[in-house]
N, C-alpha and C. Protein backbone atom coordinates (compact mmCIF):
# COMPACT_ATOMS: atom_id res chain seq x y z
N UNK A 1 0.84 -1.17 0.00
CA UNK A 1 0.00 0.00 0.00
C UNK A 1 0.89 1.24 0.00
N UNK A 2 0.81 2.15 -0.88
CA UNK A 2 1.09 3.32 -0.85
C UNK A 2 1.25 4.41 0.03
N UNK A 3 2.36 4.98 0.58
CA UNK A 3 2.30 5.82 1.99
C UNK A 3 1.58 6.87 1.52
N UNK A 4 0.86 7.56 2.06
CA UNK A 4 0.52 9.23 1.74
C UNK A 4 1.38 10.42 2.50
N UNK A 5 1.65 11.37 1.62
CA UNK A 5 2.93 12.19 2.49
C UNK A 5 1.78 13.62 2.80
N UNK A 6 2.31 14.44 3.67
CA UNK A 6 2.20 15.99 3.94
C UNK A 6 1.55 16.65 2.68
N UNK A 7 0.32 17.35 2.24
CA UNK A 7 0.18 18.00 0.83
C UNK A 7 -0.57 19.55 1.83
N UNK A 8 -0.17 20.25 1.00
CA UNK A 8 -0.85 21.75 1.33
C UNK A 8 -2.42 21.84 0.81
N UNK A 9 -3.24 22.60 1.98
CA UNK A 9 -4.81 21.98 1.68
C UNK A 9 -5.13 23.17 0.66
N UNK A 10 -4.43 24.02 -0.16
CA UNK A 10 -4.95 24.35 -1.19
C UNK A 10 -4.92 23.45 -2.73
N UNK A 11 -4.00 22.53 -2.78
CA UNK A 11 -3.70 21.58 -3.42
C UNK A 11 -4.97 20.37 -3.61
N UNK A 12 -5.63 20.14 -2.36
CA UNK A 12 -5.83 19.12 -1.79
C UNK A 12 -7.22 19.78 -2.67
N UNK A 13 -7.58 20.43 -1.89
CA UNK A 13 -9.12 21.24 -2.77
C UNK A 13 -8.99 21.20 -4.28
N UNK A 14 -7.97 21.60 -4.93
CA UNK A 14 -7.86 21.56 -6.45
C UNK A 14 -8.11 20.04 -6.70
N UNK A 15 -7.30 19.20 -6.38
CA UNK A 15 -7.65 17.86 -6.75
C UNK A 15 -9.15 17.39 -6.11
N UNK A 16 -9.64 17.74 -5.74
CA UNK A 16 -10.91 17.53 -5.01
C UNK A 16 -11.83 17.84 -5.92
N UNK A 17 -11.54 19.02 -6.13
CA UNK A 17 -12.51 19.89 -7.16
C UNK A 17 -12.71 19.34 -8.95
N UNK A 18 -11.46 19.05 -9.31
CA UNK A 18 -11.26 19.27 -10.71
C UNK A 18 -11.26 17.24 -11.08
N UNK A 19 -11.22 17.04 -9.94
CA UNK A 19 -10.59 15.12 -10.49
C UNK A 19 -12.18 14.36 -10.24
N UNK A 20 -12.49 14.88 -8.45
CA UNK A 20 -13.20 14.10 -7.73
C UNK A 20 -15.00 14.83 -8.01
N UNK A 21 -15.18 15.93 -8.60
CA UNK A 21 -16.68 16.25 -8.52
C UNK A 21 -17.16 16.73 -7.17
N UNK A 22 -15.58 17.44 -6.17
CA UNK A 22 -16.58 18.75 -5.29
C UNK A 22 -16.19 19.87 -5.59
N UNK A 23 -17.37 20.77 -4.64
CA UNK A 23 -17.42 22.24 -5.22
C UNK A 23 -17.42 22.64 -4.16
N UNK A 24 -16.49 24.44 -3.85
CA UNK A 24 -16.40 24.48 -2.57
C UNK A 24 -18.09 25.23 -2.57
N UNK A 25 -18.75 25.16 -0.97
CA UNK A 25 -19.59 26.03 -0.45
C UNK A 25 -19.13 27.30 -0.12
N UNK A 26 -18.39 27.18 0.38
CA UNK A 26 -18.20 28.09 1.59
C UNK A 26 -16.85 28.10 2.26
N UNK A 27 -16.21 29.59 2.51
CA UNK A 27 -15.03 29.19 3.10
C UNK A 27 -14.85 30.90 4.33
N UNK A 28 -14.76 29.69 5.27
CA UNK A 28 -15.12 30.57 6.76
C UNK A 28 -13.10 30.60 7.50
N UNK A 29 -12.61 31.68 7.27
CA UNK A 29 -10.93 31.82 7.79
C UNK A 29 -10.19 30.70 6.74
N UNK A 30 -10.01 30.08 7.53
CA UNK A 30 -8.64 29.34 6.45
C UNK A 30 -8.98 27.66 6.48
N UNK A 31 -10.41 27.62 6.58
CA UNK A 31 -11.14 26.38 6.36
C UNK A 31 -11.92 26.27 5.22
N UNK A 32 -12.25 25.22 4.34
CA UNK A 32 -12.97 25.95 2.90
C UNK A 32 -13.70 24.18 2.96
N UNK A 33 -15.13 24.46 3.41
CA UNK A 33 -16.01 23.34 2.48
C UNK A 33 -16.30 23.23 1.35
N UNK A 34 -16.02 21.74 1.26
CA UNK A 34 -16.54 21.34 0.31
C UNK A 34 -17.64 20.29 0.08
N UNK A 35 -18.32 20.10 -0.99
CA UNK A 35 -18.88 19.13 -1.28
C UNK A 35 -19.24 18.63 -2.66
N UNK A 36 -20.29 17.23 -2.53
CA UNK A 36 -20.42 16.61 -3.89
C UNK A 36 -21.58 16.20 -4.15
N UNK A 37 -22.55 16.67 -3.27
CA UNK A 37 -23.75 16.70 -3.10
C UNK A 37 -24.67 15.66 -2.25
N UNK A 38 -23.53 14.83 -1.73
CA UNK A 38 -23.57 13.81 -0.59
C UNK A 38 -23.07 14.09 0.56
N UNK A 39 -21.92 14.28 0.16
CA UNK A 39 -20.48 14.63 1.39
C UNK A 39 -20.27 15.35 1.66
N UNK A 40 -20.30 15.83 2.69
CA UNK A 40 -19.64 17.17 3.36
C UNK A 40 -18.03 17.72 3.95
N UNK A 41 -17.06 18.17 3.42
CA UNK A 41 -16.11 17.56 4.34
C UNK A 41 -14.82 19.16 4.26
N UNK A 42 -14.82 19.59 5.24
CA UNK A 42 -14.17 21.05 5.59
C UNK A 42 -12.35 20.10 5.29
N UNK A 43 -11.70 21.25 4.47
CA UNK A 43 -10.29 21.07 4.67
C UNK A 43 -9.74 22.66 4.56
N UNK A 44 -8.33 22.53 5.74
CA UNK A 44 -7.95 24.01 5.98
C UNK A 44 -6.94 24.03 4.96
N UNK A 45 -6.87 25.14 4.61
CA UNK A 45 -5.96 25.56 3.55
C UNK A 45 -4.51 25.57 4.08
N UNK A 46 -3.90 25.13 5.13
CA UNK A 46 -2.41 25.53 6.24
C UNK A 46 -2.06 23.60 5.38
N UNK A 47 -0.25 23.47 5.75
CA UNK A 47 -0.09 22.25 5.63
C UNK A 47 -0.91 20.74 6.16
N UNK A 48 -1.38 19.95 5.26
CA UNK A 48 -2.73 18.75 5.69
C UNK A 48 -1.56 17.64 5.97
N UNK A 49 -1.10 17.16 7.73
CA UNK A 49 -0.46 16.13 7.75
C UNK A 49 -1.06 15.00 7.43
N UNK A 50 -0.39 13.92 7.50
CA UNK A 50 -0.97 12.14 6.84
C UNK A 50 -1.76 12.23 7.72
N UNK A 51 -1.99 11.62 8.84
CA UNK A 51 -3.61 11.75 9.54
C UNK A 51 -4.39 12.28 9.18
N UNK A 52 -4.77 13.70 9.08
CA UNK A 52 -5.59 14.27 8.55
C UNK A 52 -6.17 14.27 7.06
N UNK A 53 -5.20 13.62 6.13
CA UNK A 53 -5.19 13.76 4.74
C UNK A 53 -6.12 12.04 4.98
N UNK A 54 -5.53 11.03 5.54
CA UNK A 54 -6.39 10.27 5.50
C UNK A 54 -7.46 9.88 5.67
N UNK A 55 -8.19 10.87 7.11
CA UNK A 55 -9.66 10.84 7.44
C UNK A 55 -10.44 11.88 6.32
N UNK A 56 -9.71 12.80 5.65
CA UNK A 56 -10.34 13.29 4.35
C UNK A 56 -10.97 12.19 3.25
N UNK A 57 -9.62 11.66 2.94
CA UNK A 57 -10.02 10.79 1.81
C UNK A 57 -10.97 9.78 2.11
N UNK A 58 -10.84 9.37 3.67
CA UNK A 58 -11.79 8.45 4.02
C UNK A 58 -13.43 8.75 4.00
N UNK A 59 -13.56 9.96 4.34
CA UNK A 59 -14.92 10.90 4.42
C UNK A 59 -15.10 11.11 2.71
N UNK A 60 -14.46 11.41 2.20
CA UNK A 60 -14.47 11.23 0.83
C UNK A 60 -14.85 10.00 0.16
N UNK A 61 -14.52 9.13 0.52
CA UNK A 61 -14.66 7.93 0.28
C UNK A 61 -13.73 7.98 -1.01
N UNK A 62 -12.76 7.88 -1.23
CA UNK A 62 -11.45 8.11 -1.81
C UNK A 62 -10.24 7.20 -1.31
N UNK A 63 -9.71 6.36 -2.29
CA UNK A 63 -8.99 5.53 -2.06
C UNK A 63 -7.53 6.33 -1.94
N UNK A 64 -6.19 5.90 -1.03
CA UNK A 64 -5.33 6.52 -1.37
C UNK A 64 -4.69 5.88 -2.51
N UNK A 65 -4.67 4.92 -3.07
CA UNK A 65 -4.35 4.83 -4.43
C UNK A 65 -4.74 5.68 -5.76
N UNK A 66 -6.01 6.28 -5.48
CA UNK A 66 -6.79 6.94 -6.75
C UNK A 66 -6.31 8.31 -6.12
N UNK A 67 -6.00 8.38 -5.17
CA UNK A 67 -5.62 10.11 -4.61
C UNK A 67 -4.07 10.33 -5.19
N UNK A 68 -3.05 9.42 -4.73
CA UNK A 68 -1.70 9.56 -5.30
C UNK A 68 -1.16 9.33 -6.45
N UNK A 69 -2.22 8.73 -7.83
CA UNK A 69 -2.10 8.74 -9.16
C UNK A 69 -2.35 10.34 -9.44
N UNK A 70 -3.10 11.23 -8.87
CA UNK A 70 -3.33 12.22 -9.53
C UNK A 70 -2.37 13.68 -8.40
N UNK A 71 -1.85 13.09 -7.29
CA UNK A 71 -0.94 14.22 -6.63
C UNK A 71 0.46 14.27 -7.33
């Protein structure tokens, strides 16, 4: 299995947006929701460590294999 490293959560939103089919709502300080019309799932725009990048993708329902073909 593929490690997932450190990605900056403005990054994280672009691939979110443009690969995966979300759109942000709303973005309250340096947190920016998003969604896909199911999912709901806030990511801060500051560096996203591996923990956190993983309960994303997991709420995403996003494999980290299909996440690190396109980072």
């Amino acid at each position: 299995m593929p490690r997932l490293v450190p990605v900056e959560g403005r990054k994280l939103i672009k691939i979110l947006c443009n690969d995966f089919g979300f759109m942000a709502v709303r973005q309250k300080g340096s947190h920016v929701t998003l969604t896909n019309g199911k999912v709901h799932v806030t990511v801060p725009t500051k560096e996203i460590r591996v923990g956190l990048l993983g309960v994303i993708l997991s709420d995403c329902e996003i494999s980290r294999e299909e996440f690190l073909v396109r980072l």
